[in-house]
N, C-alpha and C. Protein backbone atom coordinates (compact mmCIF):
# COMPACT_ATOMS: atom_id res chain seq x y z
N UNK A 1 12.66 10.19 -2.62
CA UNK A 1 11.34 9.66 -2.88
C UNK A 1 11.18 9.48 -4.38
N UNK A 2 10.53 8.23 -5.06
CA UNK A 2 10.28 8.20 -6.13
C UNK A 2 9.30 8.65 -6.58
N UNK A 3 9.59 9.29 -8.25
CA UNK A 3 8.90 9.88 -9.05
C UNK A 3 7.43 8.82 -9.36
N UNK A 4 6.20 9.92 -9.29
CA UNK A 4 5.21 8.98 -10.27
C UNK A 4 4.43 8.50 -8.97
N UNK A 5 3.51 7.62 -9.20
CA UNK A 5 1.96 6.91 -8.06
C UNK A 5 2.46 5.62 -7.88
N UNK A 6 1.76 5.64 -6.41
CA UNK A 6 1.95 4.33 -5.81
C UNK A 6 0.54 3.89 -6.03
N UNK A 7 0.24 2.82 -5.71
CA UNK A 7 -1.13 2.19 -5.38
C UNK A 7 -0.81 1.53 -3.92
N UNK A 8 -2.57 2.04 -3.46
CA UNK A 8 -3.10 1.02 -2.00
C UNK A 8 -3.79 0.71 -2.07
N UNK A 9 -4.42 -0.82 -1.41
CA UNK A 9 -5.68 -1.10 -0.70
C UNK A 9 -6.00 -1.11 0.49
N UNK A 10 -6.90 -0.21 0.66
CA UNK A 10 -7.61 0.13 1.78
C UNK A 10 -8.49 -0.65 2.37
N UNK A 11 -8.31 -1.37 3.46
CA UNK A 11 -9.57 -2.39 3.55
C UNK A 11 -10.40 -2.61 5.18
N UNK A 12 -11.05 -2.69 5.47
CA UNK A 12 -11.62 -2.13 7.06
C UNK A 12 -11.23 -3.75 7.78
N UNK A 13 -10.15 -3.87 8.69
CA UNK A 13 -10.45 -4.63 9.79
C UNK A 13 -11.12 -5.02 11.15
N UNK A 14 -10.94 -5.46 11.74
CA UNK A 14 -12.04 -5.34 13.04
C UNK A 14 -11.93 -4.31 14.21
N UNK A 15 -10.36 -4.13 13.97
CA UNK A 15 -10.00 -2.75 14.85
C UNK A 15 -9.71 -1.78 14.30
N UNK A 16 -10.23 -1.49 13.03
CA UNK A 16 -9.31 -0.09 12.32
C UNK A 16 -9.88 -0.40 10.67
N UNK A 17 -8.49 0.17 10.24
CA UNK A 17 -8.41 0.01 8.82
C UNK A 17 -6.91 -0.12 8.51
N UNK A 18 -6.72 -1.01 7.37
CA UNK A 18 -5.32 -1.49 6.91
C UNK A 18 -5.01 -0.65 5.42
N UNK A 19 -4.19 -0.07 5.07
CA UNK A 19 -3.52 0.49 3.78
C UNK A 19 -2.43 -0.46 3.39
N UNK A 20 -2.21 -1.30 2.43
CA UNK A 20 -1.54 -1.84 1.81
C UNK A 20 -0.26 -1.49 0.25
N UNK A 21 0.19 -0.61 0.35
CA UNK A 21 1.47 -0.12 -0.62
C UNK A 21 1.38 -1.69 -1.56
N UNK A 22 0.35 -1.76 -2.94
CA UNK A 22 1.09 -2.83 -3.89
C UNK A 22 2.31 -2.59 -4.67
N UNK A 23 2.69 -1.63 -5.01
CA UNK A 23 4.08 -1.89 -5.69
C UNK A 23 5.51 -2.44 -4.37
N UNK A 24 5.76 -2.08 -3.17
CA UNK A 24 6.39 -2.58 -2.13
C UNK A 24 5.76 -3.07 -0.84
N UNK A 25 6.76 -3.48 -0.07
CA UNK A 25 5.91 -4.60 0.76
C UNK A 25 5.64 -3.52 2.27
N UNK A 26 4.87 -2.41 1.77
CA UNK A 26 5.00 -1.65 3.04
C UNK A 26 3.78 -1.13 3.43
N UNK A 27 2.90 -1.50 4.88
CA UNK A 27 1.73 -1.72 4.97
C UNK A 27 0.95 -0.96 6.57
N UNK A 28 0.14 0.18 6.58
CA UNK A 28 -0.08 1.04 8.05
C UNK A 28 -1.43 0.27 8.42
N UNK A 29 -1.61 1.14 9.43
CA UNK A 29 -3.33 1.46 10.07
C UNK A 29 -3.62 2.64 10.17
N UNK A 30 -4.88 2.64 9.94
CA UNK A 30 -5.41 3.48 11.15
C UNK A 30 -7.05 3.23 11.49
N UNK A 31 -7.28 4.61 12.31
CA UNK A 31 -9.06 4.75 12.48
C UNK A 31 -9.77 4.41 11.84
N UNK A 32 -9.66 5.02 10.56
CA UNK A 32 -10.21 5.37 9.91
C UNK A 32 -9.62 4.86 8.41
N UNK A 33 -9.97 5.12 7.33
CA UNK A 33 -9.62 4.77 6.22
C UNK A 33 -8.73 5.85 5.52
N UNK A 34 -8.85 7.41 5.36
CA UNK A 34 -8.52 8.30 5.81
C UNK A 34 -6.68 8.05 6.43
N UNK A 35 -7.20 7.81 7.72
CA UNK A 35 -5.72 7.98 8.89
C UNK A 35 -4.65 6.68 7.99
N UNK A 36 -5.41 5.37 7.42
CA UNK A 36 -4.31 4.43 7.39
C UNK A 36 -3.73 4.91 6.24
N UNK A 37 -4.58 5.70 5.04
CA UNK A 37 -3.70 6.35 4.15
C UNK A 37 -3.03 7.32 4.11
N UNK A 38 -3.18 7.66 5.22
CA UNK A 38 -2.40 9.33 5.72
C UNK A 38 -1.05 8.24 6.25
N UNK A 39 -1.73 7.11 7.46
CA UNK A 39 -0.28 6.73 7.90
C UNK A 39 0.99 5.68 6.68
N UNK A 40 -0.07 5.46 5.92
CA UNK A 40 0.99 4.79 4.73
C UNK A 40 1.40 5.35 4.20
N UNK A 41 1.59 6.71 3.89
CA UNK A 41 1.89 7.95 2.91
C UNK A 41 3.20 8.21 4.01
N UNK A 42 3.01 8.46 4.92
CA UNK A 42 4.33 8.87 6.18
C UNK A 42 5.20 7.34 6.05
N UNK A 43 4.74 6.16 6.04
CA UNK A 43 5.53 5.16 6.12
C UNK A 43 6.33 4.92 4.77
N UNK A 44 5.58 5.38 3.69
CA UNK A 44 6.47 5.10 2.55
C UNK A 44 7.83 6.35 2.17
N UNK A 45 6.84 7.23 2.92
CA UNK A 45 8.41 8.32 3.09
C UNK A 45 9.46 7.81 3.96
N UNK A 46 9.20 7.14 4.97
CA UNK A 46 10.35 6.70 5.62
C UNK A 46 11.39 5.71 4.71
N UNK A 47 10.10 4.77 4.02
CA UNK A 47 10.93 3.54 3.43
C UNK A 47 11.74 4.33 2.66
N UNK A 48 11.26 5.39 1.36
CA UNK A 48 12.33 5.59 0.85
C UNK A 48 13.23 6.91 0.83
N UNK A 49 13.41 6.93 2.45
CA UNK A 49 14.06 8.35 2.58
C UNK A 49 15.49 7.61 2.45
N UNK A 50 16.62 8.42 1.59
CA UNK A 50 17.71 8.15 1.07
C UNK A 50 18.51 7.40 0.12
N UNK A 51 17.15 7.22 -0.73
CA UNK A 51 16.82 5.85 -1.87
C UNK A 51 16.06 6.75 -2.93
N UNK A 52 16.80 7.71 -3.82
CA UNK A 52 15.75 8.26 -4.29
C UNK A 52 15.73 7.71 -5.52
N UNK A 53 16.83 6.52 -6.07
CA UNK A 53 17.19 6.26 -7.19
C UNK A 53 16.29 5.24 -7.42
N UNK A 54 15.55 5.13 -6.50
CA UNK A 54 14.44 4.02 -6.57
C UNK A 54 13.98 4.81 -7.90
N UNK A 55 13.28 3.55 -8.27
CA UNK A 55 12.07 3.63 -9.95
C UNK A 55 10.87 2.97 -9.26
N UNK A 56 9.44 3.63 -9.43
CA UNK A 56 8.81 2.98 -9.62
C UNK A 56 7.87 1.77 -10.29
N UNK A 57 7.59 0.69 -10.01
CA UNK A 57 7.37 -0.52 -10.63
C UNK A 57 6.37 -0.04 -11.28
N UNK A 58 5.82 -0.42 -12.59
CA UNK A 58 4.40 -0.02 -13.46
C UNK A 58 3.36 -1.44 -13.35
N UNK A 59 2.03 -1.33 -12.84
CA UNK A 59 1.09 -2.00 -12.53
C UNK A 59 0.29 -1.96 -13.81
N UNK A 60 1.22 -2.15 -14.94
CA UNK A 60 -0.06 -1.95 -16.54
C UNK A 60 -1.21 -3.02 -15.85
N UNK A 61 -2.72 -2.64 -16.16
CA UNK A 61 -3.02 -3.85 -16.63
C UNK A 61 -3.52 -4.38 -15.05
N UNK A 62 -3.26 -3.63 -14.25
CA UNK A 62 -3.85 -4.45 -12.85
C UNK A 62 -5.40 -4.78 -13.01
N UNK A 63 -5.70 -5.46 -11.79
CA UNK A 63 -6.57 -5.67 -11.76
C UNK A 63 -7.04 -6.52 -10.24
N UNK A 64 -8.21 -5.89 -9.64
CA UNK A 64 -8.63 -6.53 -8.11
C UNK A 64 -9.61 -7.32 -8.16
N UNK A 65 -9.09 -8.78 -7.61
CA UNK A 65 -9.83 -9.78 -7.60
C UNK A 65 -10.02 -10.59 -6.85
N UNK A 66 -10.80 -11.64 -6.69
CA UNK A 66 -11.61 -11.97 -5.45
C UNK A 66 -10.99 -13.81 -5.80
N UNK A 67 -9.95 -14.51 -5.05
CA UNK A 67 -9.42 -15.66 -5.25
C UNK A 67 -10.15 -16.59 -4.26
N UNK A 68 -10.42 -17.86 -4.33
CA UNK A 68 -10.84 -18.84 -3.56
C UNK A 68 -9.51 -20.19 -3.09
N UNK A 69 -8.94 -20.27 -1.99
CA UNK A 69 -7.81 -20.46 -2.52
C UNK A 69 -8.47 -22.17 -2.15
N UNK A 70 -8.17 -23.30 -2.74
CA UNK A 70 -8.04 -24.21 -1.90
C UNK A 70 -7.47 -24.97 -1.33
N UNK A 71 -7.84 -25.61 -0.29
CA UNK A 71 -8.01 -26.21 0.88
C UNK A 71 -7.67 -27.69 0.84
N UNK A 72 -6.79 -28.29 0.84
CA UNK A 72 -6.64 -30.05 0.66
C UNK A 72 -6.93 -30.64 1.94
């Protein structure tokens, strides 16, 4: 498992709630908001069980924002 913080977004869908891992592409549910970060925390241990040489990516400078994409 790699050293150092991950980041998620947590966001409520119509059946649950979604946790989103931004530094990798690895993404749970659950009940609750709570459970999907409990279940993304178990899923990212899986991703990097036997990979410990992984580095984590640095998010200087992030930032959450609201895009309009358009539409042709």
């Amino acid at each position: 498992m790699p050293e150092g913080v991950l980041h998620a977004v947590v966001y409520h869908e119509e059946d649950g709630f979604i946790a989103r891992c931004l530094e990798v592409e690895v993404t749970s549910d659950g009940d609750t908001a709570d459970d999907a970060k409990a279940n993304l925390e178990e899923a990212l241990a899986l991703y990097f069980e036997g990979n410990e040489d992984w580095e984590t990516p640095t998010l200087d400078h992030a930032q959450v924002a609201t895009v309009t994409p358009r539409v042709a």
